[in-house]
N, C-alpha and C. Protein backbone atom coordinates (compact mmCIF):
# COMPACT_ATOMS: atom_id res chain seq x y z
N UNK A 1 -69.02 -51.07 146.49
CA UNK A 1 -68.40 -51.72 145.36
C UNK A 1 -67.76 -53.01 145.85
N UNK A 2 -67.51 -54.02 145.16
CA UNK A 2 -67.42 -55.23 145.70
C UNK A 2 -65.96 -55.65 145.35
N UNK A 3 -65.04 -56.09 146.13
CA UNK A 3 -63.47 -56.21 146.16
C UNK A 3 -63.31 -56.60 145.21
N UNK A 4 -63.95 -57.49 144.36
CA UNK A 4 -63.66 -58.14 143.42
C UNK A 4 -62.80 -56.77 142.27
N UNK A 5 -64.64 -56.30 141.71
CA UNK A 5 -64.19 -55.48 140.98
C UNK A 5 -63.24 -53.97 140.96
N UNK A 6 -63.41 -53.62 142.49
CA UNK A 6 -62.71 -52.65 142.59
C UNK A 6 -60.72 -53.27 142.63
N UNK A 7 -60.47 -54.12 142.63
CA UNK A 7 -58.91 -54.49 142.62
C UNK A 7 -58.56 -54.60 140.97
N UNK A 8 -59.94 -55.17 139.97
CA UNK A 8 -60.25 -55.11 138.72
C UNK A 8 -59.95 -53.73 138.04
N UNK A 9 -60.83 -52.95 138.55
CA UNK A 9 -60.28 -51.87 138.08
C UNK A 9 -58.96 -50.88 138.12
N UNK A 10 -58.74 -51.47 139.51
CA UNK A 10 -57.21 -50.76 139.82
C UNK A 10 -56.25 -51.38 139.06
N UNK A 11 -56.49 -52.54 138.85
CA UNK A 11 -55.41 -53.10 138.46
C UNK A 11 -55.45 -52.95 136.56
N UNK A 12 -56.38 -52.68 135.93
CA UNK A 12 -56.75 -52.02 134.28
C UNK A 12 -55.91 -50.64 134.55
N UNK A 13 -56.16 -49.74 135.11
CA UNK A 13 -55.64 -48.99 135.25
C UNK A 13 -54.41 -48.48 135.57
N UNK A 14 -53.65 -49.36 136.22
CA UNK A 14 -52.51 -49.64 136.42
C UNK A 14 -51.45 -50.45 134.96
N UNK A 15 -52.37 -51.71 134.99
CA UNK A 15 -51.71 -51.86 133.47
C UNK A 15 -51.69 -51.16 132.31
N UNK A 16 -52.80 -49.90 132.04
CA UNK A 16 -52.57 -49.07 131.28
C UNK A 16 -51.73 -48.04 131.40
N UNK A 17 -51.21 -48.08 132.23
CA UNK A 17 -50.63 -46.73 132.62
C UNK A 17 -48.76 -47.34 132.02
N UNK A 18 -48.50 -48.88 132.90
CA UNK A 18 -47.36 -49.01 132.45
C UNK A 18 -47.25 -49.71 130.97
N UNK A 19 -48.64 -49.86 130.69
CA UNK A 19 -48.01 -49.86 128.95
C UNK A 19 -47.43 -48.95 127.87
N UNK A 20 -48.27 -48.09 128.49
CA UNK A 20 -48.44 -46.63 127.82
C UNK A 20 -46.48 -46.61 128.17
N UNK A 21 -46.42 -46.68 129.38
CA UNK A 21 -44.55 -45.79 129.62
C UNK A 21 -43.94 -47.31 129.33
N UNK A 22 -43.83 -48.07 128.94
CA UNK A 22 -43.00 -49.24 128.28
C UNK A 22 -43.22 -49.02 126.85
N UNK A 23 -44.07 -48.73 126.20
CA UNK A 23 -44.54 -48.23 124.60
C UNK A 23 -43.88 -47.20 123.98
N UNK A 24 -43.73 -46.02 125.38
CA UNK A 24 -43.23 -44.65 125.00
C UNK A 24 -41.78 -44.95 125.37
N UNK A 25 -41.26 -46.01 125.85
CA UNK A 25 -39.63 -45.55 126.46
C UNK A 25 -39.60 -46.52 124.69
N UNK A 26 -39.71 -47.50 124.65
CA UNK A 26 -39.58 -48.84 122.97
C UNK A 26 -39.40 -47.69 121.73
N UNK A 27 -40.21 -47.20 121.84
CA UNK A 27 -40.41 -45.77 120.66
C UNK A 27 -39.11 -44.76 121.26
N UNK A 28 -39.41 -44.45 121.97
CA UNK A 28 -37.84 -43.48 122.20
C UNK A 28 -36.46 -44.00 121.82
N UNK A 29 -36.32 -45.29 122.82
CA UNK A 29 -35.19 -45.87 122.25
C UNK A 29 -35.17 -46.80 120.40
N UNK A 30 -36.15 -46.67 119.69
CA UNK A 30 -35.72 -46.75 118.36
C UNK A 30 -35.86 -45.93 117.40
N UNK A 31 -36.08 -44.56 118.05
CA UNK A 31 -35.29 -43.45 117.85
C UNK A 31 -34.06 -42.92 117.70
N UNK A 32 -33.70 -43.23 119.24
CA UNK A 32 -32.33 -42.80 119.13
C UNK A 32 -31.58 -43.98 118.40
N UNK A 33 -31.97 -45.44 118.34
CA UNK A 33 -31.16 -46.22 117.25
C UNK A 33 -30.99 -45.95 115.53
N UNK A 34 -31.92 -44.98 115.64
CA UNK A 34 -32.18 -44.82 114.16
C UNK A 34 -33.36 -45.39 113.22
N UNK A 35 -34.27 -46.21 114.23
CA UNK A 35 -35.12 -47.01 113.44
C UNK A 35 -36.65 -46.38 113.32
N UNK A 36 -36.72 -45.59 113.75
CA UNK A 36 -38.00 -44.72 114.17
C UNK A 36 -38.41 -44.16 112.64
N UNK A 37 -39.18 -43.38 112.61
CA UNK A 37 -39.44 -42.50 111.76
C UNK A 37 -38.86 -41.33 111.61
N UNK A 38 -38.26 -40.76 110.54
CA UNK A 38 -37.30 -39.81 110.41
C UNK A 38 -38.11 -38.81 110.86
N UNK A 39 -39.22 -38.25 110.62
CA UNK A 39 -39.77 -36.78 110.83
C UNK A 39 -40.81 -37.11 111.72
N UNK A 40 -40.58 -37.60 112.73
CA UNK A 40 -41.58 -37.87 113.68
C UNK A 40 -40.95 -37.67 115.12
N UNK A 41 -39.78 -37.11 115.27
CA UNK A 41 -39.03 -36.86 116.72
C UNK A 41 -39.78 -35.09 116.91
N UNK A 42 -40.30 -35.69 118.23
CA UNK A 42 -40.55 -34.55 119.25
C UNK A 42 -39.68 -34.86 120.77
N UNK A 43 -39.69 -33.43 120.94
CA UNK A 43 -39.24 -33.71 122.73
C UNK A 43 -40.68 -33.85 123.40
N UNK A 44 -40.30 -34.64 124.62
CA UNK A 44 -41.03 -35.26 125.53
C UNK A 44 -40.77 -34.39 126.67
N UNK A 45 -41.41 -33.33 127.21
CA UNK A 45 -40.85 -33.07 128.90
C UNK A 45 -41.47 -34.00 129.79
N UNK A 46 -40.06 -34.16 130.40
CA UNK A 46 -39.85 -35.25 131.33
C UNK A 46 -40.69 -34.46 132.52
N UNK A 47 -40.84 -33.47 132.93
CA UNK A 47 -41.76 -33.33 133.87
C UNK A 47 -43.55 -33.23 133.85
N UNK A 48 -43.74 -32.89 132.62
CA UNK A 48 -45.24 -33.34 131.83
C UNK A 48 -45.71 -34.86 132.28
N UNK A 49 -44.41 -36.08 131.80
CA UNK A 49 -44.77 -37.52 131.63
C UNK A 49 -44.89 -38.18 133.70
N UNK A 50 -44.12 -37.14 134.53
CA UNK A 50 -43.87 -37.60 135.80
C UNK A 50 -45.59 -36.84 136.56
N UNK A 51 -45.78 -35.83 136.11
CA UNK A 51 -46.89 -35.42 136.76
C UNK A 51 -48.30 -36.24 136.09
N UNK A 52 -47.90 -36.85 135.34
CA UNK A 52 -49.08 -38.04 134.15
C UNK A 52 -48.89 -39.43 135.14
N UNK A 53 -47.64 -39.76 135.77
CA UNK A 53 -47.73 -41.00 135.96
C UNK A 53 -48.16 -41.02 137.74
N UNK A 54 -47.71 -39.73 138.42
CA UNK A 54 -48.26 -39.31 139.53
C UNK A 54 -49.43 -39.35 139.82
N UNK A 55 -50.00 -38.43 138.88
CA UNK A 55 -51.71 -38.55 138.49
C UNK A 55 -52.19 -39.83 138.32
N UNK A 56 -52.07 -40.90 137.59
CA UNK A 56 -52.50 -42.14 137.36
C UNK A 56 -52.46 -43.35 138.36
N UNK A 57 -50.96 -42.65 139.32
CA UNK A 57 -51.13 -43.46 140.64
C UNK A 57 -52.17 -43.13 141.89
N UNK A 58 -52.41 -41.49 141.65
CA UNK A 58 -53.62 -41.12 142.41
C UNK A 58 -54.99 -41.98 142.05
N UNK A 59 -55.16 -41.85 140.43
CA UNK A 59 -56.36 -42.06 140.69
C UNK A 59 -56.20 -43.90 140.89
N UNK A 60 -55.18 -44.74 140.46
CA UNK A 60 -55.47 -46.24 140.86
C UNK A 60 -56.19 -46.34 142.33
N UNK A 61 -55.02 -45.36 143.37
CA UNK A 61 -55.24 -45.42 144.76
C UNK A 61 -56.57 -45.09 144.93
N UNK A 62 -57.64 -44.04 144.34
CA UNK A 62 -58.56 -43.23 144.78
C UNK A 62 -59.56 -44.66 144.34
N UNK A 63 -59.73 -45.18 143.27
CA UNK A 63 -60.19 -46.42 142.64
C UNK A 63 -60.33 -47.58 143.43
N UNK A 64 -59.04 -48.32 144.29
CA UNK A 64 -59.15 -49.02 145.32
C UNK A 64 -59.57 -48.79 146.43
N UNK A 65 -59.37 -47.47 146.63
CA UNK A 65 -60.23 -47.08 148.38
C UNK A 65 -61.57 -47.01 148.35
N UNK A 66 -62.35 -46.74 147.16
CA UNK A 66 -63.95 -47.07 147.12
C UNK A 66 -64.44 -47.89 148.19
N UNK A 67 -65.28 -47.43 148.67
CA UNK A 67 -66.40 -48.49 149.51
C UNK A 67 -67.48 -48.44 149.24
């Protein structure tokens, strides 16, 4: 695979990952401001979202080490 694209892909993958948790913290906090949707609060386990973002750093890493 050619450096180019493999840093390409790590790096899509990477920006999806911290959009996704900048999207989900924006929505949480206008929640708790009150601006959210009234019947739309769920809990989030915080250890569900850490083993998601663990995972996503595996696979960036597994993505860049290609040869």
């Amino acid at each position: 695979m050619k450096d180019d694209l493999r840093y390409i892909l790590g790096g899509t993958a990477l920006g999806a990952a911290l959009g996704a948790l900048v999207g989900w913290l924006y929505a949480r906090q206008r929640q708790t401001t009150g601006q959210g949707a009234p019947g739309r609060r769920r809990g989030v386990d915080s250890r569900r979202v850490m083993r998601l973002v663990w995972s996503l750093i595996g696979l960036v890493r597994q993505v860049l080490e290609l040869a």
